[in-house]
Protein backbone atom coordinates (compact mmCIF):
# COMPACT_ATOMS: atom_id res chain seq x y z
CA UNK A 1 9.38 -31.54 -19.89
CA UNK A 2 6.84 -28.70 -19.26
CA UNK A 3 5.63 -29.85 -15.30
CA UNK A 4 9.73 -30.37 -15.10
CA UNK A 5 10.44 -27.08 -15.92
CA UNK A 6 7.41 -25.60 -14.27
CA UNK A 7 8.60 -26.94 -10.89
CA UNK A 8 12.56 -27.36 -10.82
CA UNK A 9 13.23 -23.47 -10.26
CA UNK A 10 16.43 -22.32 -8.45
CA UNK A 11 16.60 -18.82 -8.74
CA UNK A 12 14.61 -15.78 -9.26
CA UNK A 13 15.77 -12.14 -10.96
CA UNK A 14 15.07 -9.31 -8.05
CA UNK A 15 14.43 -6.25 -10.67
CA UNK A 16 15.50 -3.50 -7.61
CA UNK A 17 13.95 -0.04 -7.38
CA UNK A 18 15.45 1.11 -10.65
CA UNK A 19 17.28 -0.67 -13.65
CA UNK A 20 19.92 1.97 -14.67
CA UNK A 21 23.50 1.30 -14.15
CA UNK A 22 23.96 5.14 -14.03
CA UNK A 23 21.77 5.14 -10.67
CA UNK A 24 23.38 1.92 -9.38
CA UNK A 25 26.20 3.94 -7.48
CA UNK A 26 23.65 6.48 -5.54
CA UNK A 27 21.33 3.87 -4.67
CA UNK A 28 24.54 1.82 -3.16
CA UNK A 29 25.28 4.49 -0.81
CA UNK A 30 22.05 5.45 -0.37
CA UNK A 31 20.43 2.34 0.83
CA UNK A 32 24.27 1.45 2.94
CA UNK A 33 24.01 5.22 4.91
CA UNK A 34 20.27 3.94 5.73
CA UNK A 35 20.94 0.60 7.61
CA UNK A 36 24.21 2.06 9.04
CA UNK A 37 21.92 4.37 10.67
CA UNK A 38 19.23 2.07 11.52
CA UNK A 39 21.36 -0.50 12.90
CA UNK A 40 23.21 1.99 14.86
CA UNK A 41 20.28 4.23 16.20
CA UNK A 42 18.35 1.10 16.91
CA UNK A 43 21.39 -0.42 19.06
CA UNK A 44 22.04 2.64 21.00
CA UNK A 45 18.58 2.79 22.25
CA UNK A 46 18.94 -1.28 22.66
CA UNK A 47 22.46 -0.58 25.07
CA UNK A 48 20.66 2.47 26.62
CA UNK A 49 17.33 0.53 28.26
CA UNK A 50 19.92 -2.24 29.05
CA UNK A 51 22.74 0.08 30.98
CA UNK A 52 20.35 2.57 32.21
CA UNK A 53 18.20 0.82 35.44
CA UNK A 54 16.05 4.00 35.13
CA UNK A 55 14.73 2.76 32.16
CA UNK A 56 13.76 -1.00 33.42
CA UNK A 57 10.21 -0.36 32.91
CA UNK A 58 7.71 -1.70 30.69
CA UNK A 59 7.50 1.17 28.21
CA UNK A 60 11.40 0.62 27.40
CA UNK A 61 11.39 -3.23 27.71
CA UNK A 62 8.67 -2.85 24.50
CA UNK A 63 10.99 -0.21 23.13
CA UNK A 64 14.07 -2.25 23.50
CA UNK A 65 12.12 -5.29 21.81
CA UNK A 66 11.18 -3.12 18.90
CA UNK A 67 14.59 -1.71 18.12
CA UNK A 68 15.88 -5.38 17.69
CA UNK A 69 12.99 -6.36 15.38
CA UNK A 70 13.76 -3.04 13.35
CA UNK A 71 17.69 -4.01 13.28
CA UNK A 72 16.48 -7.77 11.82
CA UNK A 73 13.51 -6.41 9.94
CA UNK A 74 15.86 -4.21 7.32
CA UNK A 75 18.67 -6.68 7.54
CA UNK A 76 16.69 -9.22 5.95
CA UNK A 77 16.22 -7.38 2.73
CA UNK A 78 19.13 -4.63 2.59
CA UNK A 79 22.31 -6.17 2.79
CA UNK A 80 21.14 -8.44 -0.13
CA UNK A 81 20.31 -5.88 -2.13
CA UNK A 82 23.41 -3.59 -1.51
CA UNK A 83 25.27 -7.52 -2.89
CA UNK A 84 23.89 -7.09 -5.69
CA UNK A 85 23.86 -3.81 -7.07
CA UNK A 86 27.84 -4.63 -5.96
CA UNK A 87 27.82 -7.55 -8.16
CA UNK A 88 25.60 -6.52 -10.54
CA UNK A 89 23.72 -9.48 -10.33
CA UNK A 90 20.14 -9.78 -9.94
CA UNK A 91 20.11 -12.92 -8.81
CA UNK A 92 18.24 -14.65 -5.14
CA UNK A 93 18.52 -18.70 -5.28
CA UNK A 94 14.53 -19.81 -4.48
CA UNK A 95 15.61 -21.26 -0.88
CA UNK A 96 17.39 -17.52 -0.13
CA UNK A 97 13.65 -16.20 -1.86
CA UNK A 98 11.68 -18.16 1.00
CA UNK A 99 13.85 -17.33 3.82
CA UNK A 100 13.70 -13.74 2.70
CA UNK A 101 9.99 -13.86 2.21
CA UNK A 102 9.66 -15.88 6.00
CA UNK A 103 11.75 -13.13 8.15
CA UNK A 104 10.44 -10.19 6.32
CA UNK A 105 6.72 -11.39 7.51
CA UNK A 106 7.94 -12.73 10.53
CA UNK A 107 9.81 -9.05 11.47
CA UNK A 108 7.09 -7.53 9.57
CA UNK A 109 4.11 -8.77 11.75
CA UNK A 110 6.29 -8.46 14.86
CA UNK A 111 6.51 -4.98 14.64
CA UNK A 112 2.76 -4.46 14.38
CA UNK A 113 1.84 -6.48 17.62
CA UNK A 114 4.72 -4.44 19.54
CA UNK A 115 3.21 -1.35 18.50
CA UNK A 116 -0.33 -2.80 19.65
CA UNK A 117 1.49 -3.83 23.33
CA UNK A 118 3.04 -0.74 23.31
CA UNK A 119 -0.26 1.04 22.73
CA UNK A 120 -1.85 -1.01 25.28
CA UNK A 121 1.14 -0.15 27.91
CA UNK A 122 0.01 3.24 27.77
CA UNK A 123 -3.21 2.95 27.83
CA UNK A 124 -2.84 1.26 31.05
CA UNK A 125 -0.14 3.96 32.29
CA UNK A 126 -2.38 7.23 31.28
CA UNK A 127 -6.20 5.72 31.88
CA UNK A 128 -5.43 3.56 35.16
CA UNK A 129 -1.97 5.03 36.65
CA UNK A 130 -3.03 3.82 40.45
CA UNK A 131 -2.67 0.16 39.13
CA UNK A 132 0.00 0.82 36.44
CA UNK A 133 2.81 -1.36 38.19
CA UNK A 134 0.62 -3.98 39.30
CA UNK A 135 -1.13 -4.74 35.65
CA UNK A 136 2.16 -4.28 33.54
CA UNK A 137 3.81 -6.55 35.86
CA UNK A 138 7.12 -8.47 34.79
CA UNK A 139 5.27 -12.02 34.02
CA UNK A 140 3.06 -9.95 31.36
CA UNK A 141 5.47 -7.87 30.38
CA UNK A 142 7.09 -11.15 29.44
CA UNK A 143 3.92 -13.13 27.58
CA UNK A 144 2.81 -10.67 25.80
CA UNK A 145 6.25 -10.11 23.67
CA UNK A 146 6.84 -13.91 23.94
CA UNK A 147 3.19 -14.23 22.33
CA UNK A 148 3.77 -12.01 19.52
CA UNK A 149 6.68 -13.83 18.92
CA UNK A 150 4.99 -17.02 18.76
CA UNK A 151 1.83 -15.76 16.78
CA UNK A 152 4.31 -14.20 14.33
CA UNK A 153 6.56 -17.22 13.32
CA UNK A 154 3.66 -19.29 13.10
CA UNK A 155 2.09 -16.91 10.84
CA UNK A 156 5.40 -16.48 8.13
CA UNK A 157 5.88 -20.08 8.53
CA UNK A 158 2.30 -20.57 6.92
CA UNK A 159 2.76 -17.96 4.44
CA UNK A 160 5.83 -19.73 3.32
CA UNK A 161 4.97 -23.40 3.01
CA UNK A 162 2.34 -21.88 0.86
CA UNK A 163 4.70 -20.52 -1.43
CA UNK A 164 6.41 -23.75 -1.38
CA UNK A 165 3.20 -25.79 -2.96
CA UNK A 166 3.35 -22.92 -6.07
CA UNK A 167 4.34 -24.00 -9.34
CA UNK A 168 6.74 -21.46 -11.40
CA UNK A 169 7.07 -21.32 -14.77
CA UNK A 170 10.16 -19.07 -17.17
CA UNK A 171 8.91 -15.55 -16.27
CA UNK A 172 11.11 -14.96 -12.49
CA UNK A 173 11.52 -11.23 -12.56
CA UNK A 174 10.86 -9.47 -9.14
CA UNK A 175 9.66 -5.99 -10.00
CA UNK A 176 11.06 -5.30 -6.27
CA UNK A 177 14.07 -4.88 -4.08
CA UNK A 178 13.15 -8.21 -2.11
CA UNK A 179 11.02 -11.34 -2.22
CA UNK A 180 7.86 -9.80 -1.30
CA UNK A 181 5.31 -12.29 -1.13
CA UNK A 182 2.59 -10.63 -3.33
CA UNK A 183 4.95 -10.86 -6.03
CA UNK A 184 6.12 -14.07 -6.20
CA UNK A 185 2.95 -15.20 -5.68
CA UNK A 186 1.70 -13.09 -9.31
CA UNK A 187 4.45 -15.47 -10.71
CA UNK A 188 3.21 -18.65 -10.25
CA UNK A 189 1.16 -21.09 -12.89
CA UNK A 190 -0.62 -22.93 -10.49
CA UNK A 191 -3.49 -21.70 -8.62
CA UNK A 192 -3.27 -19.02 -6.05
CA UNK A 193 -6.59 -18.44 -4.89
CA UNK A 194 -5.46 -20.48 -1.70
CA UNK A 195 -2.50 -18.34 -1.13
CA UNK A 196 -4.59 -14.94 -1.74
CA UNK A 197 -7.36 -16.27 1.11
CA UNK A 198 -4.81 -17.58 3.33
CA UNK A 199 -3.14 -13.79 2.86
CA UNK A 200 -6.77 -12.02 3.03
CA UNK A 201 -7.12 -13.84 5.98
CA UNK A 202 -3.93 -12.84 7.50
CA UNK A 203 -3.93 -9.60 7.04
CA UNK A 204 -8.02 -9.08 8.54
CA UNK A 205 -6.59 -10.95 11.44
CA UNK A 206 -2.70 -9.79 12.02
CA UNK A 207 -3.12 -6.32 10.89
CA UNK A 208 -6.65 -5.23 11.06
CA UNK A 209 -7.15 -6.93 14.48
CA UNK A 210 -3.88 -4.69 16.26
CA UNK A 211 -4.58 -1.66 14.49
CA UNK A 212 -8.15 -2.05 15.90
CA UNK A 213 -6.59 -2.25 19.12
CA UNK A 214 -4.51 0.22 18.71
CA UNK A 215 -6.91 2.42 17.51
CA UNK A 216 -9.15 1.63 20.85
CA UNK A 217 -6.56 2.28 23.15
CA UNK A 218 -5.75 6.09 21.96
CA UNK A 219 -9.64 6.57 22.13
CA UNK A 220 -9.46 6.08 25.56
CA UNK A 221 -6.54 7.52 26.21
CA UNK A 222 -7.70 10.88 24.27
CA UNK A 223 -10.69 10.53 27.06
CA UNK A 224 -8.75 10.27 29.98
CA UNK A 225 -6.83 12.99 28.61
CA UNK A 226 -9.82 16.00 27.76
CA UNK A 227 -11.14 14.81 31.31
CA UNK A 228 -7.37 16.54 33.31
CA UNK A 229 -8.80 19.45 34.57
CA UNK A 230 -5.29 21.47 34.00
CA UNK A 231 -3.61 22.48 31.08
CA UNK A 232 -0.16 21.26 32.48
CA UNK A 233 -1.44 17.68 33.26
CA UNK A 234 -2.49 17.47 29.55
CA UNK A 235 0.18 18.26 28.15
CA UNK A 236 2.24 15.52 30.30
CA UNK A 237 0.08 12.85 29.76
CA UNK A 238 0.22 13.58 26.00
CA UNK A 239 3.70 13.65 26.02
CA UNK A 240 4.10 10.14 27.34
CA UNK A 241 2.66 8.95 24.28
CA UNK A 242 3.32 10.95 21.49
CA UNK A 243 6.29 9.35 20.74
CA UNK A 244 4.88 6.07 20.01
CA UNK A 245 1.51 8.02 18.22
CA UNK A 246 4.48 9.35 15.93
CA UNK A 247 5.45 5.89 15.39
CA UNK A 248 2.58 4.12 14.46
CA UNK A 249 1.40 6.81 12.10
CA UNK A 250 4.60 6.44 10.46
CA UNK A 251 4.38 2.87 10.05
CA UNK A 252 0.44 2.07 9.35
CA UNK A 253 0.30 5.43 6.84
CA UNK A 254 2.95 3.93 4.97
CA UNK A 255 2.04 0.22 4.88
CA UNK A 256 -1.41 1.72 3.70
CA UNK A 257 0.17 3.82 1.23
CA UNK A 258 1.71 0.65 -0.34
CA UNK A 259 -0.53 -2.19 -0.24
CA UNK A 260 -4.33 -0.40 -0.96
CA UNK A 261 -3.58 3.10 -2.92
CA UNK A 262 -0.28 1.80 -4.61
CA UNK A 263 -2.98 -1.79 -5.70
CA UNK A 264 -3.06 -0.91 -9.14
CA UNK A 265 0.44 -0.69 -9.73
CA UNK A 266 1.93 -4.14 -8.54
CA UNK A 267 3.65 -4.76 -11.60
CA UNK A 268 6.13 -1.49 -11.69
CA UNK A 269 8.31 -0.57 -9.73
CA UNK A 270 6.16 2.17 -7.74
CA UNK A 271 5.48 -0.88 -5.46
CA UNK A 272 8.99 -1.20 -4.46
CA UNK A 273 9.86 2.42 -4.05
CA UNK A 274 6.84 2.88 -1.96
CA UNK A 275 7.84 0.10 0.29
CA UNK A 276 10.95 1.70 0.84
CA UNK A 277 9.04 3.99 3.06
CA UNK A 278 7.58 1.50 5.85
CA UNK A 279 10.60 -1.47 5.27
CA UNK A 280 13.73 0.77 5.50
CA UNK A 281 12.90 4.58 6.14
CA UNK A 282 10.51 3.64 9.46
CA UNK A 283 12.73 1.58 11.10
CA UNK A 284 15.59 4.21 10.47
CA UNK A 285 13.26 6.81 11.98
CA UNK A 286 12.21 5.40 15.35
CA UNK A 287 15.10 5.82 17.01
CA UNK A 288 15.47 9.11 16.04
CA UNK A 289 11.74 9.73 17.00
CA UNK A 290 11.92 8.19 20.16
CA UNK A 291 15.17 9.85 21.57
CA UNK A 292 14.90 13.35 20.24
CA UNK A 293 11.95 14.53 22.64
CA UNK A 294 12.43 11.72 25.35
CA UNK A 295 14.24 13.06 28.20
CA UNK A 296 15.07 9.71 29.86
CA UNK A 297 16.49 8.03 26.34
CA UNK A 298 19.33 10.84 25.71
CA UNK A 299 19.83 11.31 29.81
CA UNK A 300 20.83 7.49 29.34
CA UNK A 301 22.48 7.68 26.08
CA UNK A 302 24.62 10.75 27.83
CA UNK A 303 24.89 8.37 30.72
CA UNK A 304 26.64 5.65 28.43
CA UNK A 305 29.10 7.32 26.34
CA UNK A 306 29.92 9.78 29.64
CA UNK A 307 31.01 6.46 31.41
CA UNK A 308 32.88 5.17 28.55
CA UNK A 309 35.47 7.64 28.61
């Protein structure tokens, strides 16, 4: 009766960021202005690189691509939550649990390697501009989102099945918003240690590895930069990136934030309101970032809505 119960489980108890009814209302509409906006902001900048054949270029191709992962990457955790602070129920069946722990790493990890392309597209477009078309041609344009696709889903696909071979026993609270896999893996009775290297492992590789890159690319591009002779020149080539230098601070400072200074606190609920920062507010922020000081983005955006009416 013990392995049975240990191993038949169908649901786990997501805790959410706070337990009060009395907060359940502002958190509701909170959490529903945030993906309205994200799904919104991310969609016009989606239907502007589309319209727009000024913006057919590698730089907004990347952009585009990273907008839909942002629309899919909250989707997968908000509108569950917003269910069920509606229901009141804290309730996620263990088959909804995997899927929700597969696309979150799947988005999750997608975002990071378009960030590392995108870095790489401007390296290319600030340190070698002479040979900018030819390198960043359509073909790897192309493989190198289709790879990070690939690399990603093969990557939550692992991290899942090794949930699946986890045993569970009576204690299924979620101190979290969503089925983040750190914390469904503290749940289990059976041993982890394979999970936590397979996840060490991971996250050396599929995290480490592109910020490295990114990391590289910036140093050369903040070379090619102090070596414009004129003032003028620097500030344009800045300018083409600082967008996307916005961006990745945003997103690596906050994933940082949660998973190394936030360590010691994986059983509160610090963990999930810290997440909040890189899973929802990030994503809601990009488009925002990206349009405000980019003169081609609201040109097309102006373009759109002008030729709607």
């Amino acid at each position: 009766m013990g392995t049975e119960n240990e191993t038949r489980i169908s649901e786990f108890l997501l805790l959410g960021i706070s337990e009060e009814s009395r907060w359940q209302p502002f958190l509701f509409g909170l959490f529903l202005s945030m993906y309205l906006v994200t799904v919104l902001g991310n969609l016009l900048i989606i239907l502007a690189t589309i319209s727009d054949s000024h913006l057919h270029t590698p730089m907004y191709f990347f952009l585009s691509n990273l907008s839909f992962v942002d629309i899919c990457f909250t989707s997968t955790t908000i509108p569950k939550m917003l269910v069920n602070i509606q229901t009141q129920s804290k309730a996620i069946t263990y088959e909804g649990c995997i899927m929700q722990i597969y696309f979150f790493i799947l988005f999750g990890v997608l975002d990071n390697f378009l960030l590392t392309v995108m870095a790489y597209d401007r390296f290319v477009a600030i340190c070698h501009p002479l040979h900018y078309t030819v390198i960043m041609n359509r073909q790897l344009c192309v493989s190198l989102v289709l790879a990070s696709w690939i690399t990603s889903a093969l990557n939550s696909l692992l991290q899942s099945l090794m949930v699946l071979r986890l045993s569970f026993c009576t204690d299924l609270e979620i101190p979290h918003f969503f089925c983040e896999l750190n914390q469904v893996v503290l749940l289990a009775c059976s041993d982890t240690f394979p999970n936590d290297m397979v996840m060490y492992f991971a996250a050396g590789l599929l995290f480490c590895g592109p910020l490295a890159g990114i990391l590289y690319s910036y140093s050369k591009i903040v070379s090619s930069i102090r070596a414009i002779s004129s003032a003028q020149g620097k500030y344009k080539a800045f300018s083409t990136c600082a967008s996307h230098l916005s961006v990745v601070s945003l997103f690596y400072c906050t994933c940082l934030g949660v998973y190394f200074s936030s360590s010691a606190t994986h059983n509160s609920h610090s963990s999930a309101t810290a997440s909040v920062m890189y899973s929802v507010v990030t994503p809601m922020l990009n488009p925002f970032i990206y349009s405000l000081r980019n003169k081609d983005i609201t040109g097309a955006l102006r373009r759109l809505f002008v030729g709607k009416l």
